[in-house]
PDB file of N, CA and C in Angstrom:
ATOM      1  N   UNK A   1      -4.800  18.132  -2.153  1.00  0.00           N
ATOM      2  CA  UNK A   1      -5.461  19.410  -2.261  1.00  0.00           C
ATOM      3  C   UNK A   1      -5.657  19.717  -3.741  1.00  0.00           C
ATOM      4  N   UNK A   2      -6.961  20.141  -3.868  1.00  0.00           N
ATOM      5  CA  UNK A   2      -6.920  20.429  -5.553  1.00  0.00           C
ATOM      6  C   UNK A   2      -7.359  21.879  -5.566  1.00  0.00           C
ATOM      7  N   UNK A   3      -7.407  22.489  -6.864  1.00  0.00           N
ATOM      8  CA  UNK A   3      -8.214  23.797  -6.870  1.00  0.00           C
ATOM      9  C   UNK A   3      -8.699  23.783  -7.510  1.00  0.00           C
ATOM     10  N   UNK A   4      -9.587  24.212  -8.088  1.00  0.00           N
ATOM     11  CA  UNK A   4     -10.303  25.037  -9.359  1.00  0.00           C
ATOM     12  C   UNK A   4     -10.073  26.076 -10.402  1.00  0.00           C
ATOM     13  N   UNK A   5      -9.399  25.545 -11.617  1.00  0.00           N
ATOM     14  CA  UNK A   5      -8.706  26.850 -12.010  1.00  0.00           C
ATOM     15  C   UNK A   5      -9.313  26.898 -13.141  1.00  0.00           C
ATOM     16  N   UNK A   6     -10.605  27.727 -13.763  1.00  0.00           N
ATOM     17  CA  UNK A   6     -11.315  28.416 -14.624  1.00  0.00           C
ATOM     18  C   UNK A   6     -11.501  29.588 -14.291  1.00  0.00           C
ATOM     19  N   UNK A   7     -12.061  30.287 -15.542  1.00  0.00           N
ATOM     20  CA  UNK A   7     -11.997  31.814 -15.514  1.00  0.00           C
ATOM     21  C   UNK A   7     -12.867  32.597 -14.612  1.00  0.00           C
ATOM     22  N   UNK A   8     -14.349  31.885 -14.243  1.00  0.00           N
ATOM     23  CA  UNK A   8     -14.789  32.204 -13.102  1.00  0.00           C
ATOM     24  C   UNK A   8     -14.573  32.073 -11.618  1.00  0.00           C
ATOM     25  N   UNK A   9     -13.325  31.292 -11.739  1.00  0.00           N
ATOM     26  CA  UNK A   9     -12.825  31.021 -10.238  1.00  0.00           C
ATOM     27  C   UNK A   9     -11.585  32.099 -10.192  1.00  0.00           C
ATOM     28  N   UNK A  10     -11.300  32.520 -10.805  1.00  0.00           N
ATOM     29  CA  UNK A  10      -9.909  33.461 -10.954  1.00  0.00           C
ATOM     30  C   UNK A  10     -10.225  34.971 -11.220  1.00  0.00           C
ATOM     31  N   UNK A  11      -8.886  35.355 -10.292  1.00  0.00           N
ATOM     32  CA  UNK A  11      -8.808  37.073 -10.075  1.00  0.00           C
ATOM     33  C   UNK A  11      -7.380  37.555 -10.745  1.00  0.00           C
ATOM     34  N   UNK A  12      -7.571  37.932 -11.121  1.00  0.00           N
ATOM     35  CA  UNK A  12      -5.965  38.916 -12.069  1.00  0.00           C
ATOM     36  C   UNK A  12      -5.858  39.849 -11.074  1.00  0.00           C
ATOM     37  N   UNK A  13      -4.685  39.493 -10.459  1.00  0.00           N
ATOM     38  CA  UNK A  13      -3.915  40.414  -8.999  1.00  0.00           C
ATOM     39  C   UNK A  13      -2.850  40.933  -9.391  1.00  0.00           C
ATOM     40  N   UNK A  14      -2.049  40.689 -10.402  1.00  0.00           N
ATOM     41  CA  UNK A  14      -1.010  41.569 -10.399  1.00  0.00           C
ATOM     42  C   UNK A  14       0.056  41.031 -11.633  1.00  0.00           C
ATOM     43  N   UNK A  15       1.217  41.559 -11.927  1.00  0.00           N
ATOM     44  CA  UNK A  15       2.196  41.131 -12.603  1.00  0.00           C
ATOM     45  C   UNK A  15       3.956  42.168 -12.392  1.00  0.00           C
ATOM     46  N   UNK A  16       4.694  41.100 -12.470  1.00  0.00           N
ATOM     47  CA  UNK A  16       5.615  41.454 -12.236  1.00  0.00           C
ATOM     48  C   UNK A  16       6.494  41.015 -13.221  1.00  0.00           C
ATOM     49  N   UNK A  17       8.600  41.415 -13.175  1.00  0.00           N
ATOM     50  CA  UNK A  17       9.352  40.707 -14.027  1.00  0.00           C
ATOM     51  C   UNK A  17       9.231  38.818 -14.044  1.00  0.00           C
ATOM     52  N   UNK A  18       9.100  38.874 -13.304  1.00  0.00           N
ATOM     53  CA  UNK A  18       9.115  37.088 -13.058  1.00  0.00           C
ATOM     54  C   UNK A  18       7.918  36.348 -12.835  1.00  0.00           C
ATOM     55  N   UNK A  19       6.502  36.847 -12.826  1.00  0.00           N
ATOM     56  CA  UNK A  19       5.484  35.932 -12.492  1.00  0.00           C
ATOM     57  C   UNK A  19       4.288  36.905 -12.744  1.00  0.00           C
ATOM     58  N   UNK A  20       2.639  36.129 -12.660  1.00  0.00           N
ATOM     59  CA  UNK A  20       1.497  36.543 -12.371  1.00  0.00           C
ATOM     60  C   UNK A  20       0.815  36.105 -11.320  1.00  0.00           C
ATOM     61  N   UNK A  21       0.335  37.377 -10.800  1.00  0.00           N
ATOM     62  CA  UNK A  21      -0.487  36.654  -9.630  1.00  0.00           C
ATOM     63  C   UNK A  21      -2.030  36.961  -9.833  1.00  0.00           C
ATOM     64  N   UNK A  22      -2.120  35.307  -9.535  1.00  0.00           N
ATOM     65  CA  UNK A  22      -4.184  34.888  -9.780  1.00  0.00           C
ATOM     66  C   UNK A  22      -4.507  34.255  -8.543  1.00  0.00           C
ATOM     67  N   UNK A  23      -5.601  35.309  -8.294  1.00  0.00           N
ATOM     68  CA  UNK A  23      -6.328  34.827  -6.816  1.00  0.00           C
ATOM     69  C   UNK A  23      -7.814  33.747  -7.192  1.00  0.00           C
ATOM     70  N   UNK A  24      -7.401  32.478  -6.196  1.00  0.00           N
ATOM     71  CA  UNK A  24      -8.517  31.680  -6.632  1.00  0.00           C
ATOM     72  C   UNK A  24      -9.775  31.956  -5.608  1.00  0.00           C
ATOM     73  N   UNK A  25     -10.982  32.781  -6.247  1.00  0.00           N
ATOM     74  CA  UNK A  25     -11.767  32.910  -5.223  1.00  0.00           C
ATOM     75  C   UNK A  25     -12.301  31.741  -4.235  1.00  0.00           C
ATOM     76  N   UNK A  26     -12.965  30.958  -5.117  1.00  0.00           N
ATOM     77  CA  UNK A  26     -13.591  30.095  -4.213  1.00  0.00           C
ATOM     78  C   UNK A  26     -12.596  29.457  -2.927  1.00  0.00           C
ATOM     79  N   UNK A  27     -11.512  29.157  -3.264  1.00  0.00           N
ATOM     80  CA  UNK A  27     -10.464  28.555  -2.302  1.00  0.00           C
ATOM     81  C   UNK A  27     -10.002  29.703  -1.339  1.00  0.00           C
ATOM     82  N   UNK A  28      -9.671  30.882  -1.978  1.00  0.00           N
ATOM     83  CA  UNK A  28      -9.099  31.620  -0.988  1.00  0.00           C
ATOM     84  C   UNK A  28      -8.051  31.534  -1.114  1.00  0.00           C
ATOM     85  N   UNK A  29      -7.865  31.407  -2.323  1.00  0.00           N
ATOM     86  CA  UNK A  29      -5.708  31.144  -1.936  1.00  0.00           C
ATOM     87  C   UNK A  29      -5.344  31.801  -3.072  1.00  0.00           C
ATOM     88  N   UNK A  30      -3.918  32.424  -3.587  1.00  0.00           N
ATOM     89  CA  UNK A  30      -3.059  33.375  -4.140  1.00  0.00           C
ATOM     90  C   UNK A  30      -2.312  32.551  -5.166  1.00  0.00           C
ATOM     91  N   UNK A  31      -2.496  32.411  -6.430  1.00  0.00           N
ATOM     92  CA  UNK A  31      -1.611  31.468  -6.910  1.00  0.00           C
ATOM     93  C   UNK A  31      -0.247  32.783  -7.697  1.00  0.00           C
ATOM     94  N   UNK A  32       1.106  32.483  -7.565  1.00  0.00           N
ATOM     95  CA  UNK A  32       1.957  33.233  -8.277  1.00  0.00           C
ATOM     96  C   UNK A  32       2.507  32.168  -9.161  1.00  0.00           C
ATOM     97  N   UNK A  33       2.422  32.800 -10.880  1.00  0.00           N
ATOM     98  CA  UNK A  33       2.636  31.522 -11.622  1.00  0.00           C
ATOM     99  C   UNK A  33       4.274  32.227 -12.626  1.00  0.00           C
ATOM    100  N   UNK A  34       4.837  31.812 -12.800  1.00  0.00           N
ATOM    101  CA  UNK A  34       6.377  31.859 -13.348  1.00  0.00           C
ATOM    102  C   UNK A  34       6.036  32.236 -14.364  1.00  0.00           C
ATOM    103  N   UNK A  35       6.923  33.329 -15.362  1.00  0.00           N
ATOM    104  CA  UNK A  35       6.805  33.566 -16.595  1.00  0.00           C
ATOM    105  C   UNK A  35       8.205  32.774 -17.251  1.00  0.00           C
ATOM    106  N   UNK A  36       9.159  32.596 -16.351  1.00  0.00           N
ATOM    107  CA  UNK A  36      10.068  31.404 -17.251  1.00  0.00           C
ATOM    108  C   UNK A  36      10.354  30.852 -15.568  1.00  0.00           C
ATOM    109  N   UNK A  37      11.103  29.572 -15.854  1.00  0.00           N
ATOM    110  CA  UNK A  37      11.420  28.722 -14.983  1.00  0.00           C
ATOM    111  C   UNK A  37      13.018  28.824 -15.144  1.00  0.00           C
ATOM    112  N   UNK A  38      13.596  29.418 -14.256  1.00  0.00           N
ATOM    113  CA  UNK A  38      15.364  29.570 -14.406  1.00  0.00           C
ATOM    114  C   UNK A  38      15.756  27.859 -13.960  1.00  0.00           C
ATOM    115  N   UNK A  39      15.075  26.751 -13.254  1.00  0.00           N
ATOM    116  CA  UNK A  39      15.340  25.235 -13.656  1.00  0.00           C
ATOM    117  C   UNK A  39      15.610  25.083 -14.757  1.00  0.00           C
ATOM    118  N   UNK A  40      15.194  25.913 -15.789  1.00  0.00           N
ATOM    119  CA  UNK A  40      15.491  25.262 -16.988  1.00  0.00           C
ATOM    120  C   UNK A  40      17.093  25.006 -18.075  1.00  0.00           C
ATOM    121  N   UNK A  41      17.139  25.597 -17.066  1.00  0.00           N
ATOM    122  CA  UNK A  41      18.902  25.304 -17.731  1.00  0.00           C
ATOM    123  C   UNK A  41      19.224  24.301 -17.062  1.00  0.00           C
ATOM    124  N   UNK A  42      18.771  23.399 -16.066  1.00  0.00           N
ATOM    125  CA  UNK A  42      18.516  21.843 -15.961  1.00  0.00           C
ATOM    126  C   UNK A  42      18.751  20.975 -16.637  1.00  0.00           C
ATOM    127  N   UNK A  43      19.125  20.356 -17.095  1.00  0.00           N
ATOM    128  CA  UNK A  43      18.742  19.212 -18.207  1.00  0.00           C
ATOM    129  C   UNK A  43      18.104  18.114 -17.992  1.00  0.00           C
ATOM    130  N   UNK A  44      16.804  18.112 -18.700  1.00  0.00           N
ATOM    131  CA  UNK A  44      15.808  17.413 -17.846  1.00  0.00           C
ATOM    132  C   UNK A  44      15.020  16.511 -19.462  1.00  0.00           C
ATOM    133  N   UNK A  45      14.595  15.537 -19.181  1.00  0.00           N
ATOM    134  CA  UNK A  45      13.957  14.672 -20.437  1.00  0.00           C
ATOM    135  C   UNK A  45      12.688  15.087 -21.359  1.00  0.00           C
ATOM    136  N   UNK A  46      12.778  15.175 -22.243  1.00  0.00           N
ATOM    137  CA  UNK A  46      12.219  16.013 -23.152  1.00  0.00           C
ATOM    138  C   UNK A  46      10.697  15.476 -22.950  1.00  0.00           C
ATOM    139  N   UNK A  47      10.353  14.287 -22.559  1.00  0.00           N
ATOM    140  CA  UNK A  47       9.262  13.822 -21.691  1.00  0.00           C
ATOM    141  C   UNK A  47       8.869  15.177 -20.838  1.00  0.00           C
ATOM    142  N   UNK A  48       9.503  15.312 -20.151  1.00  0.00           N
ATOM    143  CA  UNK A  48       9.003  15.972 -19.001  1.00  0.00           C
ATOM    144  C   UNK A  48       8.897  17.135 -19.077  1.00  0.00           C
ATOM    145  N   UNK A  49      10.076  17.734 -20.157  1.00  0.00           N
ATOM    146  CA  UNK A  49       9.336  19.251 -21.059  1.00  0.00           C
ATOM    147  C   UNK A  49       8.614  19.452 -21.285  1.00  0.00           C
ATOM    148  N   UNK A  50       7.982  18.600 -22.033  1.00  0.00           N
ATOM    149  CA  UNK A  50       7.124  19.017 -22.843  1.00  0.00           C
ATOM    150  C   UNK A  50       5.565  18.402 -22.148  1.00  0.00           C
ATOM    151  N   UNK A  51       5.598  17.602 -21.114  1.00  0.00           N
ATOM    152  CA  UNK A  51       4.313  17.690 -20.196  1.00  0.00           C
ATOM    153  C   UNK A  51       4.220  18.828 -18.992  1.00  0.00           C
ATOM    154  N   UNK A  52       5.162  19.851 -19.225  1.00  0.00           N
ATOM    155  CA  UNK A  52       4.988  20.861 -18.107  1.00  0.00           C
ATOM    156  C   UNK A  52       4.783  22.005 -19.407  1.00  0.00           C
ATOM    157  N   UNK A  53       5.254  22.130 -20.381  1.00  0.00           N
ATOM    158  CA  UNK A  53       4.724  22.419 -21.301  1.00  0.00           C
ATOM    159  C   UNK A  53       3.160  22.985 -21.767  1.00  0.00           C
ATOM    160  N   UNK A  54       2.343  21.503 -21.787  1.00  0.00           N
ATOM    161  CA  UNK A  54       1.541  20.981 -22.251  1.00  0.00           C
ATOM    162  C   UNK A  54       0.673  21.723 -21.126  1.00  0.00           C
ATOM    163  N   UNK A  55       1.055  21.840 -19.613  1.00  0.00           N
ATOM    164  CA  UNK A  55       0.384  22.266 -18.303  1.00  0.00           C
ATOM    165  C   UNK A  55       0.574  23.735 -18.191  1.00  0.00           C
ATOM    166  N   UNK A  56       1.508  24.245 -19.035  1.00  0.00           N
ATOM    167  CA  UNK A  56       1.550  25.744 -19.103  1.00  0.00           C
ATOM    168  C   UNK A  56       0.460  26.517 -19.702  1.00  0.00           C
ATOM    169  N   UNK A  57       0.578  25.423 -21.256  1.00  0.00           N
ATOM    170  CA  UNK A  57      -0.546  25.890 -22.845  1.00  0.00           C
ATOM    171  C   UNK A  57      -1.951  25.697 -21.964  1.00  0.00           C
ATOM    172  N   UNK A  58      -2.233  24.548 -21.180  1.00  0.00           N
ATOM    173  CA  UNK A  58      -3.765  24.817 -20.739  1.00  0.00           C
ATOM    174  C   UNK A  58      -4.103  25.789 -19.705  1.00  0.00           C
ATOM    175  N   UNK A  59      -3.089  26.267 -18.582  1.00  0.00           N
ATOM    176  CA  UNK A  59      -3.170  27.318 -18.017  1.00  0.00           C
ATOM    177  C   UNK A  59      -3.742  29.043 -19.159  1.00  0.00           C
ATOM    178  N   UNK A  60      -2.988  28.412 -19.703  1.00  0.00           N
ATOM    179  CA  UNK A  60      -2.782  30.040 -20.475  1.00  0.00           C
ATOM    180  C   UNK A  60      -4.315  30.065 -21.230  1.00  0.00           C
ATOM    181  N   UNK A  61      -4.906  28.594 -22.235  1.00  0.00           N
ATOM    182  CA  UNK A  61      -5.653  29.025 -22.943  1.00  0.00           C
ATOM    183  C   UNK A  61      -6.899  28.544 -22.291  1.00  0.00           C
ATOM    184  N   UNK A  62      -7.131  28.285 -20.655  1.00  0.00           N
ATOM    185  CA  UNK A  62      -8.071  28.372 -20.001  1.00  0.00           C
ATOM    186  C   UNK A  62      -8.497  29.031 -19.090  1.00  0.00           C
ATOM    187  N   UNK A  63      -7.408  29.946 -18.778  1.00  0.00           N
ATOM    188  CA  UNK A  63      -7.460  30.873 -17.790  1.00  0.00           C
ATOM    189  C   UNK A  63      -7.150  32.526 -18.179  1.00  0.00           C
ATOM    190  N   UNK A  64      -5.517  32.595 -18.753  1.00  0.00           N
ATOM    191  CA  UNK A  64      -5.148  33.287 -18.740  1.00  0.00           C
ATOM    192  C   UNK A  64      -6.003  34.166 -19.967  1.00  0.00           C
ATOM    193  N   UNK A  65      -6.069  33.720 -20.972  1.00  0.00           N
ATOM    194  CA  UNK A  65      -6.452  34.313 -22.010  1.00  0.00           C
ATOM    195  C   UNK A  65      -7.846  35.119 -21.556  1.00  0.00           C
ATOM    196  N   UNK A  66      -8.580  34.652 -20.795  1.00  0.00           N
ATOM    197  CA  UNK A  66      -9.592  35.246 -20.660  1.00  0.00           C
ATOM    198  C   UNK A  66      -9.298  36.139 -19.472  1.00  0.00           C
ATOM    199  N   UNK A  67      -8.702  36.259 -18.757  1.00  0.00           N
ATOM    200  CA  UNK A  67      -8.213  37.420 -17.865  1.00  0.00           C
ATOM    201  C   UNK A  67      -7.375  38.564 -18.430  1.00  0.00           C
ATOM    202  N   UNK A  68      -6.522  38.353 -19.268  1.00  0.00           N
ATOM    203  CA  UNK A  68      -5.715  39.083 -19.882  1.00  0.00           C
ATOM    204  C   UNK A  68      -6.452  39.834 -21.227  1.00  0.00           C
ATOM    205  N   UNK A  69      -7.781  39.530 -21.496  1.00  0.00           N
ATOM    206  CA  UNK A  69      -7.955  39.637 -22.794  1.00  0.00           C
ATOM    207  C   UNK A  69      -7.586  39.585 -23.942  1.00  0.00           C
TER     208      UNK A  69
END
């Protein structure tokens, strides 16, 4: 299953202590996205940090930024 996640496919639904919620129009579906990940006191390979990382920064500066202004 994939989605579409650009600024014309996305709805700014809400925000809370722990997350944002973006509705993907075309799909129809509700995405709620984490503002921290409490996994992270995990200890997990700095590999893998920093490619969920890397998947956060393009969320934010392809989506979010332009919803949030």
């Amino acid at each position: 299953m994939s989605f579409t996640i650009s600024y014309e496919n996305c709805e700014y639904r809400g925000e809370g202590n722990a997350g944002l919620v973006i509705r993907l129009k075309k799909e129809e579906k509700v995405l709620r996205l984490t503002k921290q990940d409490n996994a992270c006191k995990i200890t997990r390979s700095k590999e893998v940090q920093f490619k969920e990382l890397e998947s956060k920064v393009e969320v934010i500066k392809n989506v979010m930024k332009f919803l949030l202004g």
